[in-house]
Protein backbone atom coordinates (compact mmCIF):
# COMPACT_ATOMS: atom_id res chain seq x y z
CA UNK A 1 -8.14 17.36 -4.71
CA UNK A 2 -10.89 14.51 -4.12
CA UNK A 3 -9.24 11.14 -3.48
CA UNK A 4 -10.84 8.04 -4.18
CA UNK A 5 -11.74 5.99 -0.67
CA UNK A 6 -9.29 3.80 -0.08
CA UNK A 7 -10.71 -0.05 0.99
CA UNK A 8 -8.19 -2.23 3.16
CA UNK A 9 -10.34 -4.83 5.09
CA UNK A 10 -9.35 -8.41 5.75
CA UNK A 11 -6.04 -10.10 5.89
CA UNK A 12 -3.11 -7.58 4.83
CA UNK A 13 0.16 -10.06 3.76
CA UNK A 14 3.75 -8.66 3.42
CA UNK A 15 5.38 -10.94 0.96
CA UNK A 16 8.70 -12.33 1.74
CA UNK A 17 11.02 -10.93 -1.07
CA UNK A 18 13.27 -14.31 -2.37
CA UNK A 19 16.90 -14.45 -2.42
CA UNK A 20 18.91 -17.53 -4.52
CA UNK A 21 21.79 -19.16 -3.17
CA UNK A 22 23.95 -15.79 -4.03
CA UNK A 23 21.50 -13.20 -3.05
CA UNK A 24 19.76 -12.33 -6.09
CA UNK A 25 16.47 -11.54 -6.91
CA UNK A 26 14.42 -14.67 -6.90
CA UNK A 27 11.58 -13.22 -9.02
CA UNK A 28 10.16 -17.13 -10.15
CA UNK A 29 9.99 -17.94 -6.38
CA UNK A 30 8.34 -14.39 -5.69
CA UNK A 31 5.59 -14.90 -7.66
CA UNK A 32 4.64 -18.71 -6.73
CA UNK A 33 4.98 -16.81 -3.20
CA UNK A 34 2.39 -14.03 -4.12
CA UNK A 35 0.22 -16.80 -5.51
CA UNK A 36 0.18 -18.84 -2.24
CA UNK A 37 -0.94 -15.65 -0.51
CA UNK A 38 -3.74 -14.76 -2.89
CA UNK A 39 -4.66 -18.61 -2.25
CA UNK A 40 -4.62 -18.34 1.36
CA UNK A 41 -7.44 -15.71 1.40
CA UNK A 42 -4.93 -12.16 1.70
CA UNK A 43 -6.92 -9.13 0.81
CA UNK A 44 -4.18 -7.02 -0.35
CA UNK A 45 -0.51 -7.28 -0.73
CA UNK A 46 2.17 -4.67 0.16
CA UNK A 47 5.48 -5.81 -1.59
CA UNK A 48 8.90 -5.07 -0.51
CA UNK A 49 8.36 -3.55 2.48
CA UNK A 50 9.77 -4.24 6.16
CA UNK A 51 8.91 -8.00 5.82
CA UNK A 52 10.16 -8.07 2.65
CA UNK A 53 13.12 -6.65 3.61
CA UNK A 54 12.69 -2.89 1.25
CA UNK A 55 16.35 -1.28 2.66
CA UNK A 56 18.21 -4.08 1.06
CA UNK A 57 16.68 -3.83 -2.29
CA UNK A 58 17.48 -1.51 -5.15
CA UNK A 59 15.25 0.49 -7.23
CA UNK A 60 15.26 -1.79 -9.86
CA UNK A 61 14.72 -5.07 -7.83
CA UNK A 62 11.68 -3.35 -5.92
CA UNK A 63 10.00 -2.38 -9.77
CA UNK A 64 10.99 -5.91 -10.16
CA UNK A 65 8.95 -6.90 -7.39
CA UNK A 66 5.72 -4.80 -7.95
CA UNK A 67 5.61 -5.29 -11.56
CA UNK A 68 5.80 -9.58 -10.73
CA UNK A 69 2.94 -9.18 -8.44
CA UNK A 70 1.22 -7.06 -10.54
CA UNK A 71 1.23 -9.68 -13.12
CA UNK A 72 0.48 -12.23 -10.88
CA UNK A 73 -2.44 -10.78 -9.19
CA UNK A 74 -4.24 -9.33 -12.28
CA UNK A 75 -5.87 -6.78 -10.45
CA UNK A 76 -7.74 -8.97 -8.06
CA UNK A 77 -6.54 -7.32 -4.79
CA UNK A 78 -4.81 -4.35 -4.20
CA UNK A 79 -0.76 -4.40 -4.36
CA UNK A 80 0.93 -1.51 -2.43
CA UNK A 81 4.65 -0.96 -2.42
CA UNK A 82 7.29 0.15 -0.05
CA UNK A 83 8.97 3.60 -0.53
CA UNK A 84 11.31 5.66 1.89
CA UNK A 85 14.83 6.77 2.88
CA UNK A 86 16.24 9.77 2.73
CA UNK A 87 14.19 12.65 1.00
CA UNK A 88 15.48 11.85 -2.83
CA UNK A 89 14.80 8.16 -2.35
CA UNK A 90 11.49 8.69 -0.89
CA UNK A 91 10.97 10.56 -3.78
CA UNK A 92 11.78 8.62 -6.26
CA UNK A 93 10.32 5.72 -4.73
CA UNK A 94 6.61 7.18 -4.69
CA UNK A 95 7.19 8.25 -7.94
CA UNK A 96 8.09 4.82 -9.63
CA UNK A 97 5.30 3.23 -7.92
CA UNK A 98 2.72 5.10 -9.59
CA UNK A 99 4.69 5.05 -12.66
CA UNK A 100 4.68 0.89 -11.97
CA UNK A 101 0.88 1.03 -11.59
CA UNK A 102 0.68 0.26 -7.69
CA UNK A 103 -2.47 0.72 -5.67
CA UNK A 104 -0.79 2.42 -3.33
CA UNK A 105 2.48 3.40 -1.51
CA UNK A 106 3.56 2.48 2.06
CA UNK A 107 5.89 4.84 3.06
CA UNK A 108 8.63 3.81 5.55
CA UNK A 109 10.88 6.44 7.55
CA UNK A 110 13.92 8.98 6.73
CA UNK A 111 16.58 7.46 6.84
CA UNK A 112 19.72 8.00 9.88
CA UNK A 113 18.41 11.32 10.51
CA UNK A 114 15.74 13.11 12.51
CA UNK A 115 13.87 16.50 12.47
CA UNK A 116 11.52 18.55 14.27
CA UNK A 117 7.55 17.89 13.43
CA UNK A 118 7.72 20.16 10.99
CA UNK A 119 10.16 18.59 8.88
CA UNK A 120 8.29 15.23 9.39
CA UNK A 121 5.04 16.61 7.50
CA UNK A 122 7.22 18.46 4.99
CA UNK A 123 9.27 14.84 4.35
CA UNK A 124 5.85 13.53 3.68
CA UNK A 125 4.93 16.51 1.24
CA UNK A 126 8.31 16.35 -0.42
CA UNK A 127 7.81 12.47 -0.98
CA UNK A 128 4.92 12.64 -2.62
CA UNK A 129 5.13 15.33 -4.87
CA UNK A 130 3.23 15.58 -7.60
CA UNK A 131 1.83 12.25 -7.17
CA UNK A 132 -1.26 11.02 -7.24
CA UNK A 133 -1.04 7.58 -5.59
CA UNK A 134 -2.12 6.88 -1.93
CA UNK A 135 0.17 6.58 0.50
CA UNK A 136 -0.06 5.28 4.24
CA UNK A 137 2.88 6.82 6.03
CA UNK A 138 4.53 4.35 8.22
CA UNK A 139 4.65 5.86 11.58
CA UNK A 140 7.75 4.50 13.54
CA UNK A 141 11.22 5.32 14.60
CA UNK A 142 12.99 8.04 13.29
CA UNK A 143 9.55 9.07 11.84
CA UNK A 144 7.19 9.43 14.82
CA UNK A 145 4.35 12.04 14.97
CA UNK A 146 3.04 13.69 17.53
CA UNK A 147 -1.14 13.58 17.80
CA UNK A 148 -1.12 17.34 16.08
CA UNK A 149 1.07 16.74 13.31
CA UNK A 150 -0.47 13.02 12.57
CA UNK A 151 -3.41 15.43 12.12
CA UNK A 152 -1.59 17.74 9.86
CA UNK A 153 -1.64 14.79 7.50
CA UNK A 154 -5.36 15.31 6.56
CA UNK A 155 -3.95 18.65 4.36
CA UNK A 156 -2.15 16.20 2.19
CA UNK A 157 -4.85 14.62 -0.05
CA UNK A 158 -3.00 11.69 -1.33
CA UNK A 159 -2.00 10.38 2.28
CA UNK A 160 -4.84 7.72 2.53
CA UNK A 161 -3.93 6.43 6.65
CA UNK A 162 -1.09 5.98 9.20
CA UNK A 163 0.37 2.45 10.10
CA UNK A 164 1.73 2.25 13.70
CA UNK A 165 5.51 0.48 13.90
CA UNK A 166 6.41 2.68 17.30
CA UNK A 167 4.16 0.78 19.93
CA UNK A 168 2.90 3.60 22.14
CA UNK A 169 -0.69 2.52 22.09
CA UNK A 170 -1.15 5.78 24.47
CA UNK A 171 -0.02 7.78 21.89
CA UNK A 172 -1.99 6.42 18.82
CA UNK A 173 -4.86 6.58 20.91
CA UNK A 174 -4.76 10.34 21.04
CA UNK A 175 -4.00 10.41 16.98
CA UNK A 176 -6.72 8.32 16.15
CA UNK A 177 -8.99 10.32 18.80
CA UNK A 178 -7.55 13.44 17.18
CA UNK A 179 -7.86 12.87 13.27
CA UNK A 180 -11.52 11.36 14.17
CA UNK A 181 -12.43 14.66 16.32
CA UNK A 182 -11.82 16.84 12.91
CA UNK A 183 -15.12 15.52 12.04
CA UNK A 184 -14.96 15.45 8.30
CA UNK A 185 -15.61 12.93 5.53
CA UNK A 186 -11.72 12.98 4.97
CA UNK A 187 -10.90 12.67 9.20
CA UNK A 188 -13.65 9.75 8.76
CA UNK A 189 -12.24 7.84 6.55
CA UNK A 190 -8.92 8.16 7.36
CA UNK A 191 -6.90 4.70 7.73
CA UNK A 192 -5.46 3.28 10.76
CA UNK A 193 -2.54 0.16 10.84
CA UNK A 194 -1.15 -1.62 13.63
CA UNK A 195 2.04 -2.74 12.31
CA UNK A 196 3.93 -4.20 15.35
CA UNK A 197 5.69 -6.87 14.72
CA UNK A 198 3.96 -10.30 14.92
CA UNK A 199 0.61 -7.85 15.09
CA UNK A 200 -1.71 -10.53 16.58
CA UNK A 201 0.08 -10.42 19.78
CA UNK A 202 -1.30 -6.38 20.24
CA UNK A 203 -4.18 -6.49 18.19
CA UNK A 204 -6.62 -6.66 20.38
CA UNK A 205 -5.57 -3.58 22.17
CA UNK A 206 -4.87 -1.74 18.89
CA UNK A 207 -8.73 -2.89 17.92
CA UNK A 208 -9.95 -1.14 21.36
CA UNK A 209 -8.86 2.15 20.18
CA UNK A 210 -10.06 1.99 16.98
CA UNK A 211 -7.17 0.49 14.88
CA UNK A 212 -8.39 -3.10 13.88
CA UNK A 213 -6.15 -3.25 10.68
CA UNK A 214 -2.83 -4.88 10.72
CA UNK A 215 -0.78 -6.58 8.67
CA UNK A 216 0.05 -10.63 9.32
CA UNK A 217 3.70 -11.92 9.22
CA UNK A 218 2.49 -15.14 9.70
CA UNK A 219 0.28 -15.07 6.84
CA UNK A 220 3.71 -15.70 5.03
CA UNK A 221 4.37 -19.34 6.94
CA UNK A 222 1.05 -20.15 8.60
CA UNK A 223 -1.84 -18.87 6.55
CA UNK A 224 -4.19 -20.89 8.08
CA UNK A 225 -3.39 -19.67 11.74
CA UNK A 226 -3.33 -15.91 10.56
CA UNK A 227 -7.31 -16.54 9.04
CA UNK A 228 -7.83 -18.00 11.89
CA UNK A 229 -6.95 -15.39 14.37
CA UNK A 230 -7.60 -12.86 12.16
CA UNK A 231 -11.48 -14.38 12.35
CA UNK A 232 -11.30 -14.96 15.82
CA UNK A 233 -10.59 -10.39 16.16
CA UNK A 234 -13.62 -9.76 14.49
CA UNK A 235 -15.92 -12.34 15.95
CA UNK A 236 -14.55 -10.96 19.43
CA UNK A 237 -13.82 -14.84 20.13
CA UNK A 238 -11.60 -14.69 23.17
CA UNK A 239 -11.21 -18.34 23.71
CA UNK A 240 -9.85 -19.07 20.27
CA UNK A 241 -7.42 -15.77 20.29
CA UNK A 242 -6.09 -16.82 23.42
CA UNK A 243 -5.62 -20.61 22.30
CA UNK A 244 -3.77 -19.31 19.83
CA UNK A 245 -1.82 -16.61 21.72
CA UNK A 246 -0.51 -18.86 24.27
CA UNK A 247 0.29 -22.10 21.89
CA UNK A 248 1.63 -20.27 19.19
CA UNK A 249 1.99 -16.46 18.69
CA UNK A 250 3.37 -16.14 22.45
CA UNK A 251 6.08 -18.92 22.31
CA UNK A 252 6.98 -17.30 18.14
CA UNK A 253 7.54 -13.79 20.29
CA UNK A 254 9.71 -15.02 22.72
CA UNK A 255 11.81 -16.94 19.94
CA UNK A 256 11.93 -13.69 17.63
CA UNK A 257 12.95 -11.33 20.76
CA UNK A 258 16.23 -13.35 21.03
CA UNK A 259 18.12 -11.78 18.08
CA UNK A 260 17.79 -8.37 16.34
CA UNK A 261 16.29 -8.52 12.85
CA UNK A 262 14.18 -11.98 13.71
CA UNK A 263 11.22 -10.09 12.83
CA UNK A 264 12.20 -10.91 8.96
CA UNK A 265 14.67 -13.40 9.11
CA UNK A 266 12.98 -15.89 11.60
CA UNK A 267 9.66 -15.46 9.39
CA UNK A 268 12.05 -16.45 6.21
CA UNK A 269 13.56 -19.32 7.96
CA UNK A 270 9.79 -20.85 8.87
CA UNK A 271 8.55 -20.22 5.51
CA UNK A 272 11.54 -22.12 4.24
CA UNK A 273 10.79 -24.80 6.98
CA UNK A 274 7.17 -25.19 5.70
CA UNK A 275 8.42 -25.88 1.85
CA UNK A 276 8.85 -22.45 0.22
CA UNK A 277 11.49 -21.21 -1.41
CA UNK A 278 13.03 -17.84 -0.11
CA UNK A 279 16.42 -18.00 0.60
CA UNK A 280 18.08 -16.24 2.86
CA UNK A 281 17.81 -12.93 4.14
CA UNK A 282 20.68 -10.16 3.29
CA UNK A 283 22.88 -8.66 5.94
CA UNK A 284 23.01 -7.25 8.13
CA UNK A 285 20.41 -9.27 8.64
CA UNK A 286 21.20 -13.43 9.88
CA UNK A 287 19.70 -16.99 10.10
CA UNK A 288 18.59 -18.39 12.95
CA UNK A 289 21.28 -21.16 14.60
CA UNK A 290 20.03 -24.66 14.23
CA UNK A 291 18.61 -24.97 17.87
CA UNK A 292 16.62 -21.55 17.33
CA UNK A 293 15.64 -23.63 14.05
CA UNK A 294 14.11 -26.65 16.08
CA UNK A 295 12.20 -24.59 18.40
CA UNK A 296 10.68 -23.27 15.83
CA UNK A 297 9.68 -25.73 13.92
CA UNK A 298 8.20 -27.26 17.19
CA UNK A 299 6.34 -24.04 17.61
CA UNK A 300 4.92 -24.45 14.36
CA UNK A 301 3.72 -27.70 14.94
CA UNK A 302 2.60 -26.69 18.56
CA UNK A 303 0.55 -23.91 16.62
CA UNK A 304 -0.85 -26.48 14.12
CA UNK A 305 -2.17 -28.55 16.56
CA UNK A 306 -3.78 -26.01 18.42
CA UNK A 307 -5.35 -24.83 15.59
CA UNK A 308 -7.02 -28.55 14.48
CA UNK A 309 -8.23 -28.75 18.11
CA UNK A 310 -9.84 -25.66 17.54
CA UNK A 311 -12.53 -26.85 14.85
């Protein structure tokens, strides 16, 4: 089966996913959200996935979700959707995106448990089904291919590219070199994600081996830095990349590092701090303490000014 190609360039933003005061869906405050994205220049959105926190969410909060965005967007960039789990889930996930209408599916890990290679590609297979809508399989921990069986992908036509969450840049190397070396249309065009957290910290080196995509957590709090950056990658601009690394993204990395689950909940509590509405974050999940708050609001504002004496 013939899939369409699949066209991800520029700025990929992960939509925080709104809570109220009781931890409800906040679907008003999700779509002013996905506005300010689409305003701030993203190419595509991918709704409730890591950053928008997809294994707190039930089924019917994450149709919720895509069919908001869907509405909001009006088909002027791709929206992509979060899927994963255990098998069923997985399952059922892929299938109610394309029943939803989504561009695409992102699809996160199995859940708790872990399997040979072989049961990594069949997970895949038994996700998708009878599907027809792409999927990038999120490759990170418990779901971590080896460079033959990331090649194995290629026999599933639906699976469109491979984001990186595990942070081997050894070992994506060889999958990239691999899928590339089968030297057909489909190996060509085959997608390639750097989806470390805070991405802009490793993008360069992800970019040197062929993996220039990635998706921008600070797109949700500091558009303006993320273009920035993002600009700076593609121009090869070393000056402004490292301005930016060492007033801002550095200093963010080092305040994130400091508690597990900061890599969503610290990027809620600076959208927050910059006027939107998100709410909190659901546990296990938890907010920053007040002095974690001030330092980074001061980061922020370090990042800010960086950023105007840039030009």
């Amino acid at each position: 089966m013939a899939q369409p190609r699949i066209e991800l360039d520029g700025l990929l933003a992960f939509p925080l996913t709104p809570f109220t005061d009781e931890l409800e869906l906040n679907l008003d405050a999700f779509a002013h959200n996905v506005q300010a994205h689409l305003a701030a220049g993203a190419a595509a959105l991918f709704v409730g996935c890591g950053t928008g926190e997809f294994s707190a969410l039930a089924p019917h909060e994450q149709a919720a979700l895509l069919r908001t965005a869907r509405d909001v967007v009006d088909a002027r960039v791709p929206v992509w959707v979060g899927a994963g789990g255990g098998a069923a889930n997985a399952r059922a996930g892929v299938a109610a995106a394309e029943a939803g209408g989504a561009d695409g599916v992102l699809l996160l890990p199995p859940y708790l448990v872990t399997g040979p290679q072989s049961g990594l590609i069949d997970h895949v297979r038994y996700a998708i089904g009878d599907s027809k809508v792409p999927v990038i399989v999120y490759h990170r921990s418990p779901g971590v291919f080896t460079a033959a069986s990331a090649t194995e992908l290629l026999d599933l036509p639906t699976v469109a590219g491979l984001k990186d969450g595990y942070g081997d840049i050894e070992l994506m190397s060889r999958i990239v070199a691999g899928i590339r070396g089968v030297g057909t249309p489909r190996s060509r065009e085959f997608l390639f994600f750097n989806g470390m957290p805070t991405a802009e910290v490793s993008a360069r080196a992800y970019a040197s081996i062929g993996v220039a995509r990635y998706s921008s957590a600070v797109h949700c709090f500091a558009p303006e830095i993320a273009a920035r950056y993002h600009r700076a990658l593609a121009e090869g601009d070393d000056a402004t990349m490292d301005a930016l690394l060492t007033g801002f993204y550095l200093p963010l990395v080092a305040l994130r590092d400091e508690t597990p689950g900061f890599a969503v909940s610290l990027v809620k509590a600076a959208a927050r701090a910059r006027g939107q509405k998100t709410g909190g974050v659901r546990p296990p999940l938890t907010e920053p303490t007040a002095e974690q708050l001030d330092r980074l609001e001061r980061i922020i504002g370090d990042g800010l000014r960086v950023l105007a004496g840039l030009g």
